[in-house]
N, C-alpha and C. Protein backbone atom coordinates (compact mmCIF):
# COMPACT_ATOMS: atom_id res chain seq x y z
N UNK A 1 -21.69 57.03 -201.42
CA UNK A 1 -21.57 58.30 -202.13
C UNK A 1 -22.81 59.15 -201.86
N UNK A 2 -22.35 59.93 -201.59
CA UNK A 2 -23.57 61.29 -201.92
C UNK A 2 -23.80 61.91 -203.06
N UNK A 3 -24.98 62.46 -203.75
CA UNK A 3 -25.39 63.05 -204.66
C UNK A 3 -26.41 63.78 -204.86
N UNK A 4 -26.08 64.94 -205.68
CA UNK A 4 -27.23 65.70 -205.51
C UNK A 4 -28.74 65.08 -206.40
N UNK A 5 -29.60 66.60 -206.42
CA UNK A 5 -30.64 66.05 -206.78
C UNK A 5 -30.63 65.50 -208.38
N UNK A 6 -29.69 66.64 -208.67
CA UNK A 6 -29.63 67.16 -210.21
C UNK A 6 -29.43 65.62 -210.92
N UNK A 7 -27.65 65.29 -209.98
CA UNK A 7 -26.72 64.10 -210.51
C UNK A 7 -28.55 62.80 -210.81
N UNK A 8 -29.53 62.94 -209.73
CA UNK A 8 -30.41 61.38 -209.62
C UNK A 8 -30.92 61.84 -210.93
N UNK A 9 -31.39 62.84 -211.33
CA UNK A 9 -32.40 63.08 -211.89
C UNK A 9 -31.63 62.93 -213.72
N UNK A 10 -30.30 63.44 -213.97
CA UNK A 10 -29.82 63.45 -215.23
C UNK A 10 -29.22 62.22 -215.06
N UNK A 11 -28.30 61.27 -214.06
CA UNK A 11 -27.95 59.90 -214.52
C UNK A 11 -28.45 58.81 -213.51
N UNK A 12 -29.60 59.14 -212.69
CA UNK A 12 -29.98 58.04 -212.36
C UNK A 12 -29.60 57.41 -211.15
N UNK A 13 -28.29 58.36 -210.45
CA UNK A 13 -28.03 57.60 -209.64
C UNK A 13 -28.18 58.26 -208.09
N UNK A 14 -28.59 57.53 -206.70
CA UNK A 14 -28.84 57.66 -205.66
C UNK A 14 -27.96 57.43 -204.47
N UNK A 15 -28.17 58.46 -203.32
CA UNK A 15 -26.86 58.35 -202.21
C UNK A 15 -26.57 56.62 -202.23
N UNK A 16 -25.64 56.48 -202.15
CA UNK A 16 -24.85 55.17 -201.51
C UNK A 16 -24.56 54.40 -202.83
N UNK A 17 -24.96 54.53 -203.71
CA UNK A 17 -24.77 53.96 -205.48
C UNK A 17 -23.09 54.33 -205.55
N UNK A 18 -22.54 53.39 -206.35
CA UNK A 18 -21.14 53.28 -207.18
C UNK A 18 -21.10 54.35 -208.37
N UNK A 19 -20.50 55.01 -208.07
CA UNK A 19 -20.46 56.20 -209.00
C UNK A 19 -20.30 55.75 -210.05
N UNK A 20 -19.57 54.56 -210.39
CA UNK A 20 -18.64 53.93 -211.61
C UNK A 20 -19.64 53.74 -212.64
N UNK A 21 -21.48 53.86 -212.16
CA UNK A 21 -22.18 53.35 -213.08
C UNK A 21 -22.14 54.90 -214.10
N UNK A 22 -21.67 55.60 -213.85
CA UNK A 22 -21.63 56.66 -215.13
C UNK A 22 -20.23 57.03 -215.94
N UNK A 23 -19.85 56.03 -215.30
CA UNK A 23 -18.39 56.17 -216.33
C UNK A 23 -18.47 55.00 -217.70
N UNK A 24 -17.66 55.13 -218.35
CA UNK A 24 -17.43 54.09 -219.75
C UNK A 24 -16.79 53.15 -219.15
N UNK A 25 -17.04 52.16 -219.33
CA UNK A 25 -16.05 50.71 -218.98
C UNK A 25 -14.66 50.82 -218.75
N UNK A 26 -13.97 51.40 -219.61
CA UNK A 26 -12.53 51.74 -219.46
C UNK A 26 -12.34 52.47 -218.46
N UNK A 27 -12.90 53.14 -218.14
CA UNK A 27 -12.30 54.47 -217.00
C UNK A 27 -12.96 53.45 -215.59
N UNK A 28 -14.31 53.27 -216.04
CA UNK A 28 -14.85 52.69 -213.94
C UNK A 28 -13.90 51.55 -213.91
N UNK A 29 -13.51 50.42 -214.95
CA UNK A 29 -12.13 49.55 -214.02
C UNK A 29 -11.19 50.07 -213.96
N UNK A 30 -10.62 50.97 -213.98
CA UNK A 30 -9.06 51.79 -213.31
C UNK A 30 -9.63 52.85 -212.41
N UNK A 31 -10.83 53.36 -212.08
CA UNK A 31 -11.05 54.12 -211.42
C UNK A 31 -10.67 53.77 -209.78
N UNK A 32 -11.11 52.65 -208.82
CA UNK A 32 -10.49 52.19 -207.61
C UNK A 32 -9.14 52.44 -207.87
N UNK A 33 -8.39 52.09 -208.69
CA UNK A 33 -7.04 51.86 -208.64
C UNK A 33 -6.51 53.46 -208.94
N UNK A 34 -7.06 54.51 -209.72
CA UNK A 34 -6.83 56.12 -209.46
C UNK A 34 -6.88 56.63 -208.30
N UNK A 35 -7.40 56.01 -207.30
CA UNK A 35 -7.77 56.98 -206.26
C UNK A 35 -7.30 56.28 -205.25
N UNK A 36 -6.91 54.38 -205.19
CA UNK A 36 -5.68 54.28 -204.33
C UNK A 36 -4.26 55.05 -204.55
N UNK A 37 -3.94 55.20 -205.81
CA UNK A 37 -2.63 55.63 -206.61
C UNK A 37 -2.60 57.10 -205.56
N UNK A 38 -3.89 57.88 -205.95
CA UNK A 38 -3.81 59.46 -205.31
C UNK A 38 -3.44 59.40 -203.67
N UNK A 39 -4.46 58.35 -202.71
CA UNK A 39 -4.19 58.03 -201.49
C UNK A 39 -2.47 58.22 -201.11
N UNK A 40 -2.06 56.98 -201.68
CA UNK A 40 -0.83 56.41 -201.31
C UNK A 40 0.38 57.24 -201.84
N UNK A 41 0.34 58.55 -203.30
CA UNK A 41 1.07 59.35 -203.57
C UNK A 41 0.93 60.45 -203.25
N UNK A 42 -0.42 61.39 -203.18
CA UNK A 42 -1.04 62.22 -202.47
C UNK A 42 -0.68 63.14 -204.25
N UNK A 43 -0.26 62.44 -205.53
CA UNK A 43 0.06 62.68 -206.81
C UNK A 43 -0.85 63.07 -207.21
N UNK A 44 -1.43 64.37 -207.78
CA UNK A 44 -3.24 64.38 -208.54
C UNK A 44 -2.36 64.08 -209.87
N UNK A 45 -3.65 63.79 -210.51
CA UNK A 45 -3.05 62.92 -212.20
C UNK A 45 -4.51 63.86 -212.25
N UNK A 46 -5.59 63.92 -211.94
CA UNK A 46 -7.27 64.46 -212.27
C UNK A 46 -7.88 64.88 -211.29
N UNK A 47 -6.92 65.01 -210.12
CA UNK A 47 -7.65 65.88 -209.15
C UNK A 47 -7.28 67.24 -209.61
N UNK A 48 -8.08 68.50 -209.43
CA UNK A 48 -7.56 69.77 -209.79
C UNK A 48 -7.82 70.10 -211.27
N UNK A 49 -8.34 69.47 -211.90
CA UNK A 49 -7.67 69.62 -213.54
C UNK A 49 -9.32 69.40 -214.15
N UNK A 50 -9.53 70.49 -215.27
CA UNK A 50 -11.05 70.44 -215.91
C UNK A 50 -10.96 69.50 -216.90
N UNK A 51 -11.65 68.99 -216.96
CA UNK A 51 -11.75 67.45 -218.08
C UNK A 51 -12.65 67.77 -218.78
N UNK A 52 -13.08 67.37 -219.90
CA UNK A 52 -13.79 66.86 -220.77
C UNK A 52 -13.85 65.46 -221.35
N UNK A 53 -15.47 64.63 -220.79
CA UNK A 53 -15.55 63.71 -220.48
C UNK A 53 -16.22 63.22 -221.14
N UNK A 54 -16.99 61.31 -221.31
CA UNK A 54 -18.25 61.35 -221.65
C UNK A 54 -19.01 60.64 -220.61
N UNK A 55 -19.98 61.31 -219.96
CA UNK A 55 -20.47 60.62 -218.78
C UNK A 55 -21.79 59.45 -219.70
N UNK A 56 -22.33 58.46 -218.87
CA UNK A 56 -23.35 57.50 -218.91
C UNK A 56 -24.16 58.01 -218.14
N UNK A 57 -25.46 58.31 -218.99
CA UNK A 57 -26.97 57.94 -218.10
C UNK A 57 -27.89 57.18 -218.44
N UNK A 58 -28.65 57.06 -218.27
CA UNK A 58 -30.07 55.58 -218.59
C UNK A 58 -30.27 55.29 -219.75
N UNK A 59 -30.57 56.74 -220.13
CA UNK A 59 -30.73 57.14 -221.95
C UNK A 59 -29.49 57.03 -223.02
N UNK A 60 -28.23 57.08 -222.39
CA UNK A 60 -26.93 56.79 -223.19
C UNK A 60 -26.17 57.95 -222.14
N UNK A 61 -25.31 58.74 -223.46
CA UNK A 61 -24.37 59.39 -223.17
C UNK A 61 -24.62 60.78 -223.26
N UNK A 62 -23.44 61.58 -222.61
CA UNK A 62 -23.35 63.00 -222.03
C UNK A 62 -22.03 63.28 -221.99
N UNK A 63 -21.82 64.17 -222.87
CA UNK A 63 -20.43 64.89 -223.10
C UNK A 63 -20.42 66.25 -221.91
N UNK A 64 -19.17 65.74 -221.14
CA UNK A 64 -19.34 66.78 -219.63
C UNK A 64 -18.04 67.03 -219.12
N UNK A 65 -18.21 68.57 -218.84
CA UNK A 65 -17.04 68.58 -217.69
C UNK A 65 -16.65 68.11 -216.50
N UNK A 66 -15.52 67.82 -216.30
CA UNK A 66 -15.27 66.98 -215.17
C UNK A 66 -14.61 67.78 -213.99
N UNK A 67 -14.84 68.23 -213.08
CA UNK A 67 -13.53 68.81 -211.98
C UNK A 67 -13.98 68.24 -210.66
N UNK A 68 -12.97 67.52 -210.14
CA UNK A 68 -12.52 66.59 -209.07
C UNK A 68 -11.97 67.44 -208.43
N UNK A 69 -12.06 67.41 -206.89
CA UNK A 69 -11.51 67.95 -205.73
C UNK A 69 -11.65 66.99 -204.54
N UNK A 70 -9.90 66.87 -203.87
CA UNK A 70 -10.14 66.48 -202.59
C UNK A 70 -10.68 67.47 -201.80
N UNK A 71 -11.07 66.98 -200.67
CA UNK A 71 -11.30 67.49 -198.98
C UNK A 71 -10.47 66.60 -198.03
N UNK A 72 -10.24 67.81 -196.75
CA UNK A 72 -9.57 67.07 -195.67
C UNK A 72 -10.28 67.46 -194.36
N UNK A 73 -10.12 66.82 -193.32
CA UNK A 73 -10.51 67.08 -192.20
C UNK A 73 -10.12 68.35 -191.31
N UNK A 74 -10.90 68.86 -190.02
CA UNK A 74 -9.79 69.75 -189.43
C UNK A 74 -8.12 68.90 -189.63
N UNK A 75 -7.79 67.83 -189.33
CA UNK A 75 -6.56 67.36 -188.58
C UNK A 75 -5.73 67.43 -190.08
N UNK A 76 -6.22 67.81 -190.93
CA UNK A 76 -5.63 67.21 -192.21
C UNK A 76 -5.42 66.36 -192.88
N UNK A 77 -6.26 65.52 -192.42
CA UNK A 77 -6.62 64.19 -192.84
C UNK A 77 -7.06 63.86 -194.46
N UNK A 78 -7.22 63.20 -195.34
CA UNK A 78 -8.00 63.04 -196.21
C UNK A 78 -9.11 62.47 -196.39
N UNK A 79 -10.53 63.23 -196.79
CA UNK A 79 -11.66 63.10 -196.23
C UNK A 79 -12.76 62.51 -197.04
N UNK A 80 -12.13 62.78 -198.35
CA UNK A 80 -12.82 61.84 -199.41
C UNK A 80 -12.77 63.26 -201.19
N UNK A 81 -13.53 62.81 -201.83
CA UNK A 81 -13.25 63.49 -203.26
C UNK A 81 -14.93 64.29 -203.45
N UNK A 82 -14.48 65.08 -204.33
CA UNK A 82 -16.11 65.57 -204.76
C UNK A 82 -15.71 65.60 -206.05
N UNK A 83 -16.79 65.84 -206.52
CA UNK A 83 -16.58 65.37 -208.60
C UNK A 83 -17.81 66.74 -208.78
N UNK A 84 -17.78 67.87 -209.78
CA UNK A 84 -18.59 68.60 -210.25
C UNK A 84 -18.84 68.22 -211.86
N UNK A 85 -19.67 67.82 -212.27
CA UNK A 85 -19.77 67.66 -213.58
C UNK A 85 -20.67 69.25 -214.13
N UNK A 86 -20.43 69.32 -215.40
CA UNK A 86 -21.63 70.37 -216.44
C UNK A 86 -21.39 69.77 -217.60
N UNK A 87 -22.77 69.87 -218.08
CA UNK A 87 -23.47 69.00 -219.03
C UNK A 87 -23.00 70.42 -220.38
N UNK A 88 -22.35 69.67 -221.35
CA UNK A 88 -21.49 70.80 -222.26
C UNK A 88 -22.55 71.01 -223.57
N UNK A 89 -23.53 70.22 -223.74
CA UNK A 89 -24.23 69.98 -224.57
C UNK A 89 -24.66 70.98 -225.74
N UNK A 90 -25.25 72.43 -224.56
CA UNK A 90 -25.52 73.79 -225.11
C UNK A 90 -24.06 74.21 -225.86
N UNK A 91 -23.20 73.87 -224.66
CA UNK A 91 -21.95 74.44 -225.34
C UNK A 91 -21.27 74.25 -226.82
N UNK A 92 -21.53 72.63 -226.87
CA UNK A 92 -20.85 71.89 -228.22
C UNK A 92 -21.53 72.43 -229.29
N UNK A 93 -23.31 72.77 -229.01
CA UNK A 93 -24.09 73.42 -229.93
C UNK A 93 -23.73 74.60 -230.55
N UNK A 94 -23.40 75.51 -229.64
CA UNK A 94 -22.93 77.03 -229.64
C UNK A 94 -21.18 77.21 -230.69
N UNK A 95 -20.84 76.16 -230.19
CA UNK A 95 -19.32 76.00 -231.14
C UNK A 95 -19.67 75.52 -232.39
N UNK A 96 -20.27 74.38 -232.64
CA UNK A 96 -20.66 73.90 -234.11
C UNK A 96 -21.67 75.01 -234.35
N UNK A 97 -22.59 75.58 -234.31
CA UNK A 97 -23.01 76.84 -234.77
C UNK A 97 -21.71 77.79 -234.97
N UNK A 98 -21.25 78.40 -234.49
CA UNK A 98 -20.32 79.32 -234.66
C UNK A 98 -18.84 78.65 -235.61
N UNK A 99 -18.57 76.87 -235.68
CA UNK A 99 -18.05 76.50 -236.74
C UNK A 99 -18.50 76.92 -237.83
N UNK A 100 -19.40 76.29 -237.82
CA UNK A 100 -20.35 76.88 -239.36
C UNK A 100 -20.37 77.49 -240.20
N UNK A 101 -20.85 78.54 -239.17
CA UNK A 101 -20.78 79.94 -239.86
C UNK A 101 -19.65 80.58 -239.87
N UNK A 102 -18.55 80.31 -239.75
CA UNK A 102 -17.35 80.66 -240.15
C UNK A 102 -16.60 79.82 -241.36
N UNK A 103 -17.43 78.45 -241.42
CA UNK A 103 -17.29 78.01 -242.94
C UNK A 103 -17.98 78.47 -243.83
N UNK A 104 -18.88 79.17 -243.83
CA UNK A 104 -19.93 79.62 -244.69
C UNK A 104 -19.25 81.06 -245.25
N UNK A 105 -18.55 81.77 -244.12
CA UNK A 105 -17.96 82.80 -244.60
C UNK A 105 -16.86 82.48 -245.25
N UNK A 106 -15.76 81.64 -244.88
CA UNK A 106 -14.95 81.51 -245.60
C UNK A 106 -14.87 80.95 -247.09
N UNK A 107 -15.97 79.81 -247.51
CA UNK A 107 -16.20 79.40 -248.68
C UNK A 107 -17.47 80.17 -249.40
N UNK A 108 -18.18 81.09 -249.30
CA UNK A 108 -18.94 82.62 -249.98
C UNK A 108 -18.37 83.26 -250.11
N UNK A 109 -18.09 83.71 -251.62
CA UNK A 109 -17.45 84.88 -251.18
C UNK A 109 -18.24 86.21 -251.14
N UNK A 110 -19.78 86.20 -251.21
CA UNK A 110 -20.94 87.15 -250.81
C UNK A 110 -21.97 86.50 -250.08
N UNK A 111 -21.98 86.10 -249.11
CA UNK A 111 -22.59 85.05 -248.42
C UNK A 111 -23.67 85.98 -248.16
N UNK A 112 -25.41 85.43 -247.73
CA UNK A 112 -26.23 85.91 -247.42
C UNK A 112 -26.61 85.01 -246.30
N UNK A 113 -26.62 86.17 -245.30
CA UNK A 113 -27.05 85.46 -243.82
C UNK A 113 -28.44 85.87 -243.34
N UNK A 114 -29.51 84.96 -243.37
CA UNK A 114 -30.10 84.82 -242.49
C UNK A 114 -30.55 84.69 -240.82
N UNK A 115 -31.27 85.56 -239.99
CA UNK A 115 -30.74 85.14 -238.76
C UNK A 115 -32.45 84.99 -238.06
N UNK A 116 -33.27 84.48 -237.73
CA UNK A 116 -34.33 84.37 -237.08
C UNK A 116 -34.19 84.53 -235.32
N UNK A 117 -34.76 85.45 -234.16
CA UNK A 117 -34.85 85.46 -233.31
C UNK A 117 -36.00 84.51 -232.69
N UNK A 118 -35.58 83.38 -231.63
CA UNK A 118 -36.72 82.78 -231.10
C UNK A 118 -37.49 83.52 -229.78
C-alpha cells in the first residue's frame, strides 16, 4: 500500500503496511473478502459511496469519512483502490454546538445568549 504523509502521521501507518491496521476488527476480517467480492462482481457495495466511519490510530479512535475509488489501467484493466479519509472531528463539534443551541432555544422561552470571539 501506499500512503500519504498525512495517513503516517494521524494513524501510524507506512508504504507497504496492511491497511486493515486502522479498521475495527469487524470490518479488517471481511475486508479481503469485500474486495475479492468487488474483483469477481465488478458490484461496488462501498466503492463510490461517502461513509461515515470509525477509523483506528495509536492513540484510539477517529470518527471519519470514508470514499473509496477504483482505478484502471490504459487497457481497462483493474488497477487497484484508493481510500480518501477526513477526519469529521471539527465537524461533529460544529453539529453538537449547533444541537445545543437549538435546545437551549427551544426549552427558554427568553433565553440569554452569550457569544465570546476567540
Amino acid at each position: 500500500s501506499n500512503v500519504s504523509d498525512s495517513a503516517t502521521e494521524v494513524f501510524g501507518v507506512r508504504k507497504g503496511m496492511d491497511l486493515k491496521v486502522m479498521m475495527p476488527e469487524k470490518v479488517a476480517i471481511k475486508h479481503d473478502g469485500y474486495l475479492e467480492q468487488f474483483v469477481s462482481t465488478r458490484k461496488p457495495h462501498v466503492i463510490g459511496k461517502l461513509l461515515d466511519i470509525t477509523a483506528l490510530t495509536p492513540t484510539g479512535e477517529l470518527n471519519c469519512e470514508l470514499m473509496v475509488q477504483d482505478f484502471y489501467d490504459s487497457d481497462g484493466n483493474l488497477d487497484g483502490f484508493v481510500g480518501y479519509l477526513r477526519d469529521l472531528t471539527a465537524t461533529n463539534d460544529i453539529k453538537f454546538a449547533g444541537s445545543m443551541c437549538d435546545t437551549i432555544l427551544k426549552l427558554t422561552p427568553d433565553p440569554m445568549i452569550a457569544m465570546d470571539q476567540v
